[in-house]
C-alpha atoms as a PDB file:
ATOM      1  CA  UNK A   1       0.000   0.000   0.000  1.00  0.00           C
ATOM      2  CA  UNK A   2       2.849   2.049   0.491  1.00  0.00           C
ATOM      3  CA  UNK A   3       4.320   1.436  -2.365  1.00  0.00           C
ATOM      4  CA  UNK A   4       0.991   2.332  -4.029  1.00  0.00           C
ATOM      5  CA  UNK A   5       0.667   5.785  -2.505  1.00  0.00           C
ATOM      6  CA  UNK A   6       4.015   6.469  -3.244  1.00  0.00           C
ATOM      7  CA  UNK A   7       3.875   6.319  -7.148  1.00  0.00           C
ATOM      8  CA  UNK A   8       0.381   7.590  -7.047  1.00  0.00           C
ATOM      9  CA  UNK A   9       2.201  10.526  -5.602  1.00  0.00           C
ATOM     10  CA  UNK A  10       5.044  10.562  -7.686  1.00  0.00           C
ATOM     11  CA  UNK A  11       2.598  10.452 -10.784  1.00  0.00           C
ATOM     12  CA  UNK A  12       0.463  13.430  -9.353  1.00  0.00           C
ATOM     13  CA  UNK A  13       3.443  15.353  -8.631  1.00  0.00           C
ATOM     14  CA  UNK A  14       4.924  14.634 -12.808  1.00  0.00           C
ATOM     15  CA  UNK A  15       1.745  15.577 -14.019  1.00  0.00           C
ATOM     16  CA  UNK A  16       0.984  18.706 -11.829  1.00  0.00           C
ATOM     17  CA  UNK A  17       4.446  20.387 -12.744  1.00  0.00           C
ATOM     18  CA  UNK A  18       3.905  19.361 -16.467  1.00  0.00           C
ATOM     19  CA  UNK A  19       0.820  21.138 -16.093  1.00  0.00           C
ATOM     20  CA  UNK A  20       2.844  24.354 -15.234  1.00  0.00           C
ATOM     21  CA  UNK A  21       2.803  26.741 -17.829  1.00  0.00           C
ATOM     22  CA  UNK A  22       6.625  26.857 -18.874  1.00  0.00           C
ATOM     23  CA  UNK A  23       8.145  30.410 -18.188  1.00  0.00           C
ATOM     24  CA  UNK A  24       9.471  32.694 -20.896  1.00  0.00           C
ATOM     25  CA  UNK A  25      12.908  32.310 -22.375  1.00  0.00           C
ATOM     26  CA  UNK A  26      15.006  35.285 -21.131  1.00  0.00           C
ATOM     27  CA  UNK A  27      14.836  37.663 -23.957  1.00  0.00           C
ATOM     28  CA  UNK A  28      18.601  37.378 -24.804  1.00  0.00           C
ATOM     29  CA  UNK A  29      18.407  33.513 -25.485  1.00  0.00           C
ATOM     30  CA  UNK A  30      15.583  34.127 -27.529  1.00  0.00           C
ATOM     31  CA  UNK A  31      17.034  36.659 -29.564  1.00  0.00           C
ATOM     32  CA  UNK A  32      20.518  34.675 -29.637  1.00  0.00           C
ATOM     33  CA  UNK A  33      19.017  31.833 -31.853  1.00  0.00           C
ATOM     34  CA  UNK A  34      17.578  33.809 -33.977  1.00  0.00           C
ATOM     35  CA  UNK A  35      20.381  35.555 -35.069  1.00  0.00           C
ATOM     36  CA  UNK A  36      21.727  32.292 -35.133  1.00  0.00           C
ATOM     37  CA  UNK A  37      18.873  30.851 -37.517  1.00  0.00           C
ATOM     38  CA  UNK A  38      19.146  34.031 -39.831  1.00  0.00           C
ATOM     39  CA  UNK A  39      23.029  33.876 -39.691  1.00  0.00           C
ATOM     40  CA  UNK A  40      22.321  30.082 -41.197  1.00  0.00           C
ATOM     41  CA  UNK A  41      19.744  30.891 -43.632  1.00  0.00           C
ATOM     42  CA  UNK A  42      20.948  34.060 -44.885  1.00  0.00           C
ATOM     43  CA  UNK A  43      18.007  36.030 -43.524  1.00  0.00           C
ATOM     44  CA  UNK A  44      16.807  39.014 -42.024  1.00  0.00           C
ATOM     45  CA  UNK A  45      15.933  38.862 -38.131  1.00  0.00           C
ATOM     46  CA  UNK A  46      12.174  40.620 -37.961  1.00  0.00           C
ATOM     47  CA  UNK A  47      11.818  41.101 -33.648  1.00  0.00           C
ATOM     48  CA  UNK A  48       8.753  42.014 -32.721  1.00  0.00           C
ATOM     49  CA  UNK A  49       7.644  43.758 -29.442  1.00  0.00           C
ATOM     50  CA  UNK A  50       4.415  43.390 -28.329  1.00  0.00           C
ATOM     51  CA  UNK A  51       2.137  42.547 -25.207  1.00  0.00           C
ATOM     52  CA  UNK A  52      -0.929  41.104 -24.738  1.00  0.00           C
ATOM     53  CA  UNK A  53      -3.221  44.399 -24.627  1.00  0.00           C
ATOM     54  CA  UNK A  54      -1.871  45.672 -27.850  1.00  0.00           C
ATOM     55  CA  UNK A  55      -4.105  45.477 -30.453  1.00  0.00           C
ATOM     56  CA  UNK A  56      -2.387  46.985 -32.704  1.00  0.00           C
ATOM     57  CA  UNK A  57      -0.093  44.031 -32.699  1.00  0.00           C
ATOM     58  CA  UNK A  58      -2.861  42.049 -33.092  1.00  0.00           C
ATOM     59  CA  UNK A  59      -3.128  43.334 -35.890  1.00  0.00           C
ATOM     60  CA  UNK A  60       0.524  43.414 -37.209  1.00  0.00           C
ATOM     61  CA  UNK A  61       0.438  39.745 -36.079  1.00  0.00           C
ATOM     62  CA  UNK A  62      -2.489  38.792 -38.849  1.00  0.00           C
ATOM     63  CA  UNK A  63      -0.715  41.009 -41.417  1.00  0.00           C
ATOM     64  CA  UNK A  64       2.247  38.868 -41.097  1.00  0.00           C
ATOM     65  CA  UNK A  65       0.078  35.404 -40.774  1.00  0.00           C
ATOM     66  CA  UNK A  66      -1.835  36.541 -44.083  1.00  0.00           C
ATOM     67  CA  UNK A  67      -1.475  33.456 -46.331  1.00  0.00           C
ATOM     68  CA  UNK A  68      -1.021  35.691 -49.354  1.00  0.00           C
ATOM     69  CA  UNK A  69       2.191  37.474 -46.895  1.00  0.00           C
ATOM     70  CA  UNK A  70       3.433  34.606 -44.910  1.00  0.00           C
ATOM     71  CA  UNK A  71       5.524  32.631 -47.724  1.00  0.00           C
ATOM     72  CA  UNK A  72       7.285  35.706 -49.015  1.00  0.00           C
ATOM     73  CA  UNK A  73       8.346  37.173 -45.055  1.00  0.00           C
ATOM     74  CA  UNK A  74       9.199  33.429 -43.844  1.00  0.00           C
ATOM     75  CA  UNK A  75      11.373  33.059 -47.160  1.00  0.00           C
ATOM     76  CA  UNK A  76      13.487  36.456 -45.930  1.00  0.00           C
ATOM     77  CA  UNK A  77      12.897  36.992 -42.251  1.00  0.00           C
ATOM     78  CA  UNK A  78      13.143  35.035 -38.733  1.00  0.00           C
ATOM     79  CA  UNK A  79      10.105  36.567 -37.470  1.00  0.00           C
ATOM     80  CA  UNK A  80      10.562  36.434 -33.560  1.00  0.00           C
ATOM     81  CA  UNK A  81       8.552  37.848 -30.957  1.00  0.00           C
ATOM     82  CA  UNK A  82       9.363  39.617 -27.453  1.00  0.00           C
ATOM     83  CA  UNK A  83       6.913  40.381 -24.672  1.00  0.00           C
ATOM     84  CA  UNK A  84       7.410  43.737 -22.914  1.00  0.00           C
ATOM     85  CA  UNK A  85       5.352  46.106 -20.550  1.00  0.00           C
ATOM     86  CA  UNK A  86       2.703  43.932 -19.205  1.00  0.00           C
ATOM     87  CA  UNK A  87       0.693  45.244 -16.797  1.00  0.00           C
ATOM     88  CA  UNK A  88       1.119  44.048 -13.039  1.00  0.00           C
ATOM     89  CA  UNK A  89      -0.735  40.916 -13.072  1.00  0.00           C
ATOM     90  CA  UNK A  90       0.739  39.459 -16.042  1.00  0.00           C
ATOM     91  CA  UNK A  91       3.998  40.550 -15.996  1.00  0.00           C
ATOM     92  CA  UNK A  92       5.116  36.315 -15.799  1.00  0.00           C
ATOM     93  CA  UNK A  93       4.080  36.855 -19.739  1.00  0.00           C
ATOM     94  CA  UNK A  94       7.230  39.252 -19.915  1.00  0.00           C
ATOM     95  CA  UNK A  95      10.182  37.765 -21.547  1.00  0.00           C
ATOM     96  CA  UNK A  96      12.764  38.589 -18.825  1.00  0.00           C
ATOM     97  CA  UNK A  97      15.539  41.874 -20.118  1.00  0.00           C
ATOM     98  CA  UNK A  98      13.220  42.204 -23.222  1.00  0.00           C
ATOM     99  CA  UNK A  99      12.547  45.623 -21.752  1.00  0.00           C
ATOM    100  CA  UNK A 100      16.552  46.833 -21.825  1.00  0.00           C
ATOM    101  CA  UNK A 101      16.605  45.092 -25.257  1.00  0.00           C
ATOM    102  CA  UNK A 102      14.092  47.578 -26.648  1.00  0.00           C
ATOM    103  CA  UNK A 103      15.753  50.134 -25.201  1.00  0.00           C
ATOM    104  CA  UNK A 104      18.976  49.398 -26.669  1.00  0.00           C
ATOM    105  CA  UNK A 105      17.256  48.729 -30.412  1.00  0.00           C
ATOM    106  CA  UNK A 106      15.755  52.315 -29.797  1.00  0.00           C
ATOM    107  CA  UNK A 107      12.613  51.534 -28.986  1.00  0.00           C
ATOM    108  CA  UNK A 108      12.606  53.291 -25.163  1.00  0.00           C
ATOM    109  CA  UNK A 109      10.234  55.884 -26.242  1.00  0.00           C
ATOM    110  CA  UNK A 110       8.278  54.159 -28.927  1.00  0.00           C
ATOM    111  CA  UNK A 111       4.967  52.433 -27.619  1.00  0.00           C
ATOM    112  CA  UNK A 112       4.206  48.993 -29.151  1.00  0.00           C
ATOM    113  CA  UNK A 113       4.306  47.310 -31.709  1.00  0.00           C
ATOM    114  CA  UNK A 114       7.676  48.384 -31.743  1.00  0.00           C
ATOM    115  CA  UNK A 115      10.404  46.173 -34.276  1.00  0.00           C
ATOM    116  CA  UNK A 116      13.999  46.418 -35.419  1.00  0.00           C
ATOM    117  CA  UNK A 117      16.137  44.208 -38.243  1.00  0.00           C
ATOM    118  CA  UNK A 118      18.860  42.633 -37.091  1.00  0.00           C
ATOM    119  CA  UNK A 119      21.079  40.946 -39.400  1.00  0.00           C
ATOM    120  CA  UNK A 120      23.001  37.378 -39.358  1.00  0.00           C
ATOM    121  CA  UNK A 121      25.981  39.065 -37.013  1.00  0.00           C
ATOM    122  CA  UNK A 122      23.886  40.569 -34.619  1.00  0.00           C
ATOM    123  CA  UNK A 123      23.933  44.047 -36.005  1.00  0.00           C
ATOM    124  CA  UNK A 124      20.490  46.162 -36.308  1.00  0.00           C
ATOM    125  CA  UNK A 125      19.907  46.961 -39.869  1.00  0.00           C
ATOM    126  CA  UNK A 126      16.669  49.254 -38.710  1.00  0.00           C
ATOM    127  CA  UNK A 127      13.664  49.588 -36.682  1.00  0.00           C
ATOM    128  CA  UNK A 128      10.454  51.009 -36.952  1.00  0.00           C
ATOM    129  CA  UNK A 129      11.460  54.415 -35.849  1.00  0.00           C
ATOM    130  CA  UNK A 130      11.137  55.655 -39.283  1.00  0.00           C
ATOM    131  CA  UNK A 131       8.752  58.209 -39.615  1.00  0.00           C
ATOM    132  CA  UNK A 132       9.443  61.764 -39.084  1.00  0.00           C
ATOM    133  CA  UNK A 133      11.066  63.013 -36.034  1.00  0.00           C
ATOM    134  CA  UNK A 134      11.938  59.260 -35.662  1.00  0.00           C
ATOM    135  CA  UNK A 135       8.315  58.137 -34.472  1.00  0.00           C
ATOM    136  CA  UNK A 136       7.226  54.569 -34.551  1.00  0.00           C
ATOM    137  CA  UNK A 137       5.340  53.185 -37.097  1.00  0.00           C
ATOM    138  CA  UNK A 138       3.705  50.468 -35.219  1.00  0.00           C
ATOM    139  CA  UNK A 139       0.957  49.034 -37.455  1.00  0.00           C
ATOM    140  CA  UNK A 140       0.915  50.482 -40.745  1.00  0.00           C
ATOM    141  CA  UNK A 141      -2.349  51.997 -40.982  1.00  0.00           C
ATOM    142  CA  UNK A 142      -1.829  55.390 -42.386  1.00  0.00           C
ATOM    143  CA  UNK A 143      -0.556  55.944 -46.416  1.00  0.00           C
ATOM    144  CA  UNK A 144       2.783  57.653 -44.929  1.00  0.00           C
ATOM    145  CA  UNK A 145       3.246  54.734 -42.296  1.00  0.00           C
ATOM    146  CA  UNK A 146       2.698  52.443 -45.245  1.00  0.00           C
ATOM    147  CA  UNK A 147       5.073  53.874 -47.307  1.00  0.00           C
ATOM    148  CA  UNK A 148       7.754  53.704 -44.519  1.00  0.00           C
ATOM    149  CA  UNK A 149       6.793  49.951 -43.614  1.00  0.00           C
ATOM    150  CA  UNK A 150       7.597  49.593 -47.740  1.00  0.00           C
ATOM    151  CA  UNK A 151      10.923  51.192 -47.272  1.00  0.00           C
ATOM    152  CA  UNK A 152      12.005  48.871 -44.444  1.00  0.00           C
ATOM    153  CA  UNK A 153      10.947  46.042 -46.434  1.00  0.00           C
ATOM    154  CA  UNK A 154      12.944  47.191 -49.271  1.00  0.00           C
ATOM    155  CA  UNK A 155      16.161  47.848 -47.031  1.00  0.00           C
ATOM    156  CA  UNK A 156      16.405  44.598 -44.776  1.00  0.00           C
ATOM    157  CA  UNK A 157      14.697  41.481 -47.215  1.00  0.00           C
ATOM    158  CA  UNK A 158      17.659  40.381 -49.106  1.00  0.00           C
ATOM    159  CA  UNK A 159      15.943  38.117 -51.330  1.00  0.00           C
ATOM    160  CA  UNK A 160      12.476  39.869 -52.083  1.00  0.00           C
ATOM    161  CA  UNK A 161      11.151  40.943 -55.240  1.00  0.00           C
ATOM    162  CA  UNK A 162       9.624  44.201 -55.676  1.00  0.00           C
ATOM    163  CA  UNK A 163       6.558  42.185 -57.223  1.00  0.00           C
ATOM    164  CA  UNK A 164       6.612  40.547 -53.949  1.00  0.00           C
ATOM    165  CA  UNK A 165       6.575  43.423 -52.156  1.00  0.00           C
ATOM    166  CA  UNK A 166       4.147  45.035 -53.466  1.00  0.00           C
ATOM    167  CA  UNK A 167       2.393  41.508 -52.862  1.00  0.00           C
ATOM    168  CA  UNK A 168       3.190  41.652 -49.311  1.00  0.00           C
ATOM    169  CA  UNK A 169       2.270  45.912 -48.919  1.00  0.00           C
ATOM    170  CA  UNK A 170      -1.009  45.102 -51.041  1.00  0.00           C
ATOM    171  CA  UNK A 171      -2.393  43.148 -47.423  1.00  0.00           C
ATOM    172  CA  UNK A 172      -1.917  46.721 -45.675  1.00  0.00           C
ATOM    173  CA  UNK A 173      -3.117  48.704 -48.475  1.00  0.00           C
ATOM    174  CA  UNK A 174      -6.838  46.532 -48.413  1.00  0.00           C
ATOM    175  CA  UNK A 175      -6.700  46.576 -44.459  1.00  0.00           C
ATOM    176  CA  UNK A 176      -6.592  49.985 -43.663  1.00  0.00           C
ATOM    177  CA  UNK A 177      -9.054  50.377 -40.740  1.00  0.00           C
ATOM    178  CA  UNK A 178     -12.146  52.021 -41.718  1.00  0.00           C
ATOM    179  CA  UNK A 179     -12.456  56.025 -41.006  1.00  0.00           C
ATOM    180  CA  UNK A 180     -15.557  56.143 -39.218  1.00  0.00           C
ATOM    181  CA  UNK A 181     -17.544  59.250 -39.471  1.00  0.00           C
ATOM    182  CA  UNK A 182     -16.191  62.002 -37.752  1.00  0.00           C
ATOM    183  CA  UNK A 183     -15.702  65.434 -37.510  1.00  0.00           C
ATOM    184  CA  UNK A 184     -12.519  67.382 -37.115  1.00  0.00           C
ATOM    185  CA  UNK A 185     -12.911  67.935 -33.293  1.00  0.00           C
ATOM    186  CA  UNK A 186     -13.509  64.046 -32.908  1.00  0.00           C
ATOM    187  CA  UNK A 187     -10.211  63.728 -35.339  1.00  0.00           C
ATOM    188  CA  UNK A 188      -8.465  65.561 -32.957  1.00  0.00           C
ATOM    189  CA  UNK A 189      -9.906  64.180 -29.423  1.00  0.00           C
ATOM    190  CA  UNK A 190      -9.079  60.667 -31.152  1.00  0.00           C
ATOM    191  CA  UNK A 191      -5.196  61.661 -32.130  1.00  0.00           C
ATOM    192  CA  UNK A 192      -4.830  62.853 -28.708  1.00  0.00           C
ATOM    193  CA  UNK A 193      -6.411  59.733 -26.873  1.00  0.00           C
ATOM    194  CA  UNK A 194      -3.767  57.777 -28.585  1.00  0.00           C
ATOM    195  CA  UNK A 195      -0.944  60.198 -28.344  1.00  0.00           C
ATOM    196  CA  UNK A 196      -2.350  59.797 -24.272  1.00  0.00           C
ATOM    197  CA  UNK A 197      -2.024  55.941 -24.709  1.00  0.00           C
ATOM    198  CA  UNK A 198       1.622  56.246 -25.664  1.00  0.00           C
ATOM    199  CA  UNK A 199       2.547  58.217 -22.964  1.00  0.00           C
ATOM    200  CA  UNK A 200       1.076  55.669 -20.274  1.00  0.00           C
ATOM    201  CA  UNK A 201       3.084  53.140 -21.884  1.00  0.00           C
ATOM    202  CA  UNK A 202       6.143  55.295 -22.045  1.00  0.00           C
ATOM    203  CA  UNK A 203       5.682  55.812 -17.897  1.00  0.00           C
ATOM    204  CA  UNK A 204       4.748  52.626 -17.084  1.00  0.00           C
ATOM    205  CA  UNK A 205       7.692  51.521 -18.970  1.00  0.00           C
ATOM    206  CA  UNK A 206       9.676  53.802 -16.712  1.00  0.00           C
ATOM    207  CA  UNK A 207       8.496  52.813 -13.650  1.00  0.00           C
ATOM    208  CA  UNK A 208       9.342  49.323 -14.240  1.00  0.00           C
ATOM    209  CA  UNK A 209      12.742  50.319 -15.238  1.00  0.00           C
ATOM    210  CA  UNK A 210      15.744  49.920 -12.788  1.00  0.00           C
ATOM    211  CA  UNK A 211      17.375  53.136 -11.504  1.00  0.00           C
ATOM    212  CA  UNK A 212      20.638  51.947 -12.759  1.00  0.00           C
ATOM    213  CA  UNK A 213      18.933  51.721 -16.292  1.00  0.00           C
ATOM    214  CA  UNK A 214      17.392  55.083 -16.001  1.00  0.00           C
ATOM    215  CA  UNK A 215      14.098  54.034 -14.212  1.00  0.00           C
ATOM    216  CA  UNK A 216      11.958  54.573 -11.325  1.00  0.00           C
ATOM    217  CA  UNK A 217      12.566  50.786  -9.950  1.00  0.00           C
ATOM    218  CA  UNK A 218       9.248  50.543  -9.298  1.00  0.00           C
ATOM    219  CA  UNK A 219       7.949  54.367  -8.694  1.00  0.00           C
ATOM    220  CA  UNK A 220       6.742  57.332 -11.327  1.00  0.00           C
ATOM    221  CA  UNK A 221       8.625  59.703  -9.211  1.00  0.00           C
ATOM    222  CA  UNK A 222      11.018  61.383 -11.632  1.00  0.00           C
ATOM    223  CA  UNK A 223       9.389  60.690 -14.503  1.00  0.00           C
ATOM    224  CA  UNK A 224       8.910  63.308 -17.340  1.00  0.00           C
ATOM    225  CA  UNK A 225       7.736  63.982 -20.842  1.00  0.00           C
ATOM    226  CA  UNK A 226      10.268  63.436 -23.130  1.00  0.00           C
ATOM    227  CA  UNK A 227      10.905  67.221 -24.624  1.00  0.00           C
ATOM    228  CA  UNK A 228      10.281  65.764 -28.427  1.00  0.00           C
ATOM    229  CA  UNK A 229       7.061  64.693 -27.293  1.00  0.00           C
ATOM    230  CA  UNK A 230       5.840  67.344 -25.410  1.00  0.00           C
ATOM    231  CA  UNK A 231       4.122  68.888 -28.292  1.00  0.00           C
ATOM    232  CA  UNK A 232       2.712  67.490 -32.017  1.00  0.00           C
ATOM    233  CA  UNK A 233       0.194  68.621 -34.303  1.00  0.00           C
ATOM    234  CA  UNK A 234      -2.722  67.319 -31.851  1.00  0.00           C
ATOM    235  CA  UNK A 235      -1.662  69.064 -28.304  1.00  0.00           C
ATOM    236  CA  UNK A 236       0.530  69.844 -25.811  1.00  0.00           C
ATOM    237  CA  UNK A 237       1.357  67.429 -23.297  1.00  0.00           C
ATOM    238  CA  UNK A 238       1.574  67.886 -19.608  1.00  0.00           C
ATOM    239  CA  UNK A 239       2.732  65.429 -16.648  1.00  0.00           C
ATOM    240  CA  UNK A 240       2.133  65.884 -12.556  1.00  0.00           C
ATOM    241  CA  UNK A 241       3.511  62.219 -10.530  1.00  0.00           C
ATOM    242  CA  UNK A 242       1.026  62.580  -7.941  1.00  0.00           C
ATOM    243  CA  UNK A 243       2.667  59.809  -6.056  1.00  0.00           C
ATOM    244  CA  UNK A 244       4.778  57.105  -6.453  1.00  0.00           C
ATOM    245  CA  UNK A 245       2.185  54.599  -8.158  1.00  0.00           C
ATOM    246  CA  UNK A 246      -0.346  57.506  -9.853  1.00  0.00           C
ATOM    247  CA  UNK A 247       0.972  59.723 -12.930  1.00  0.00           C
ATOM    248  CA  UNK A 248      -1.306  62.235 -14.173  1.00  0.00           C
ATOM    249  CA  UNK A 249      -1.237  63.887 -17.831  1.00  0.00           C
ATOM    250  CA  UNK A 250      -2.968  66.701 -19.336  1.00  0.00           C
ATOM    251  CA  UNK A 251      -3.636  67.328 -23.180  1.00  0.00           C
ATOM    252  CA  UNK A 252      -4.454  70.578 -24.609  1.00  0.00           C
ATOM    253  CA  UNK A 253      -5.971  70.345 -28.054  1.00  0.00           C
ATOM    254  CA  UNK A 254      -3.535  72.417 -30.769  1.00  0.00           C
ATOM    255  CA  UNK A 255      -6.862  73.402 -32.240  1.00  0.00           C
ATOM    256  CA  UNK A 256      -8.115  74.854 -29.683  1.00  0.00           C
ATOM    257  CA  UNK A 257     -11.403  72.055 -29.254  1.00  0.00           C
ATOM    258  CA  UNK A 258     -10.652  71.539 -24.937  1.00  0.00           C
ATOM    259  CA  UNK A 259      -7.950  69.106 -22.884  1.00  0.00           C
ATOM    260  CA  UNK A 260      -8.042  65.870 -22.099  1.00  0.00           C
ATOM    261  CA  UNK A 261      -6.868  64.464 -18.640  1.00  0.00           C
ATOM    262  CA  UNK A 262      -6.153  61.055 -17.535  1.00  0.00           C
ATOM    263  CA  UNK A 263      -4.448  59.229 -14.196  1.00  0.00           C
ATOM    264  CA  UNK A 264      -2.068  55.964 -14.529  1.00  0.00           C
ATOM    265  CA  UNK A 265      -1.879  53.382 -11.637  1.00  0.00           C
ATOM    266  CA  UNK A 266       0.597  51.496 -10.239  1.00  0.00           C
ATOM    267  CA  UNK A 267       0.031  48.811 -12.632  1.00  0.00           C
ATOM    268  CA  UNK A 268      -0.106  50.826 -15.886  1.00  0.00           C
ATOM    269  CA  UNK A 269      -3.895  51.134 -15.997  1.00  0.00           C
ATOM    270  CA  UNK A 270      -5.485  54.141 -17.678  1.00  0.00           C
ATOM    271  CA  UNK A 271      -8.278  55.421 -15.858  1.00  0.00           C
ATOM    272  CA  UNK A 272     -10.291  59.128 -14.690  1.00  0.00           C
ATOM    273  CA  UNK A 273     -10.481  59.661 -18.265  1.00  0.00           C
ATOM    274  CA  UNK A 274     -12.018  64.016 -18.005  1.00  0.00           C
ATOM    275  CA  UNK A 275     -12.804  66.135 -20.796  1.00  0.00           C
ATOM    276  CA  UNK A 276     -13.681  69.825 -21.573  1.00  0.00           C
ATOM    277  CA  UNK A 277     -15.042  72.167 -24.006  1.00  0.00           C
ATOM    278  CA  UNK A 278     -15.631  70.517 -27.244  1.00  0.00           C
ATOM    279  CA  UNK A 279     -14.248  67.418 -26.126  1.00  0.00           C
ATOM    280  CA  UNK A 280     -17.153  67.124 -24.044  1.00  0.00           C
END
């Protein structure tokens, strides 16, 4: 009977740790073989970072998985994927230093999906910082974020055809999200909510950043608007750390339509979402 209970708990132990969900590779082993894959097959490292509340890299995601896009990016890229800036709860998705390795690619103050090109020796070729003023393209919606997705395309596939990339640019072309009907104040209360967005992600990502790496090891104290983007076409951009877990920002339209005012929590949340004038 011993013997019994013994293997019966030896089984249940097996199977409950196989059960385990298996932790995420540390970012740099991740990245390491697939320089080493692209290094082999003479292609083009395509890193992706993304998290699991980004829809926009959803999105990008699909693009990539289209079956009329797939063949011709598998045939030039290693298409790998890092998970940064999780919120709180689900920051065991993370792939552990993917954060520093963004930051070193240039993608610190870019908000997600944010990629670079690395080639077979480890060297970046580009990354997604290629519109003007070096923003991020993230998902190619816009004509002028198209056309720069197109360019990197053109600079890091070695062995793509321009018939194939027009193949592979045609997917973005027919999937441009649908304008909705709007009116220019709702154009402009839209830009700024996701200007807004990018700045929560660009604080949270600070907060979770060591103080020897720049960070706030675990605090918004400190924390300020980068000067580049403290004004755009949309608004000017304000931020008050109210305390070490709560960030506050303030948007004032360019147009003159109202602000827009939002609080982030100590897990990255967006909430207390206030509006005046137009933006009423």
């Amino acid at each position: 009977m011993r013997r019994t209970s013994l293997v019966l708990s030896l089984f249940l132990a097996a199977a409950i740790g196989s059960a385990q969900p298996a932790k995420p590779q540390p970012a740099q082993e991740v990245l390491k073989a697939a320089v080493k894959q692209a290094e082999s097959s003479d292609k083009t490292v395509f890193l992706i970072f993304h998290a699991s509340w980004c829809g926009w890299c959803k999105r990008l995601d699909a693009g990539l998985e289209d079956p009329g896009v797939k063949p011709l990016i598998e045939a030039n890229y290693v298409v790998t994927h890092l998970v940064v800036m999780e919120s709180k709860e689900k920051k065991d998705l993370e792939n552990p230093g993917g954060g520093e390795i963004m930051k070193e690619l240039g993608g610190e103050k870019s908000g997600l999906p944010f990629y670079a090109f690395i080639d077979g020796k480890g060297k970046m070729i580009a990354n997604s910082n290629a519109m003007p003023k070096d923003q991020n393209i993230g998902y190619p919606a816009a004509k002028e974020e198209i056309e720069a997705f197109e360019m990197l395309l053109k600079k890091t596939a070695k062995h793509m055809t321009d018939d194939q990339r027009s193949q592979v640019m045609s997917y973005f072309v027919k999937n441009v999200p649908k304008p909705r009907a709007s009116s220019p104040v709702q154009d402009n209360k839209d830009a700024i909510i996701n200007d807004l967005n990018n700045l929560a992600a660009l604080s949270f990502q600070y907060r979770i950043r060591p103080k020897e790496m720049g960070g706030g090891a675990g605090s918004y104290t400190g924390f300020k608007i980068p000067e580049k983007m403290k004004q755009n076409d949309n608004a000017t951009f304000e931020a008050e750390v109210i305390d070490k877990d709560h960030v506050q920002f303030k948007a004032t339209s360019a147009k003159g339509f109202g602000s827009v005012m939002e609080t982030i929590d100590e897990a990255g949340r967006m909430g207390n979402w206030t509006y005046s004038g137009q933006f009423k």
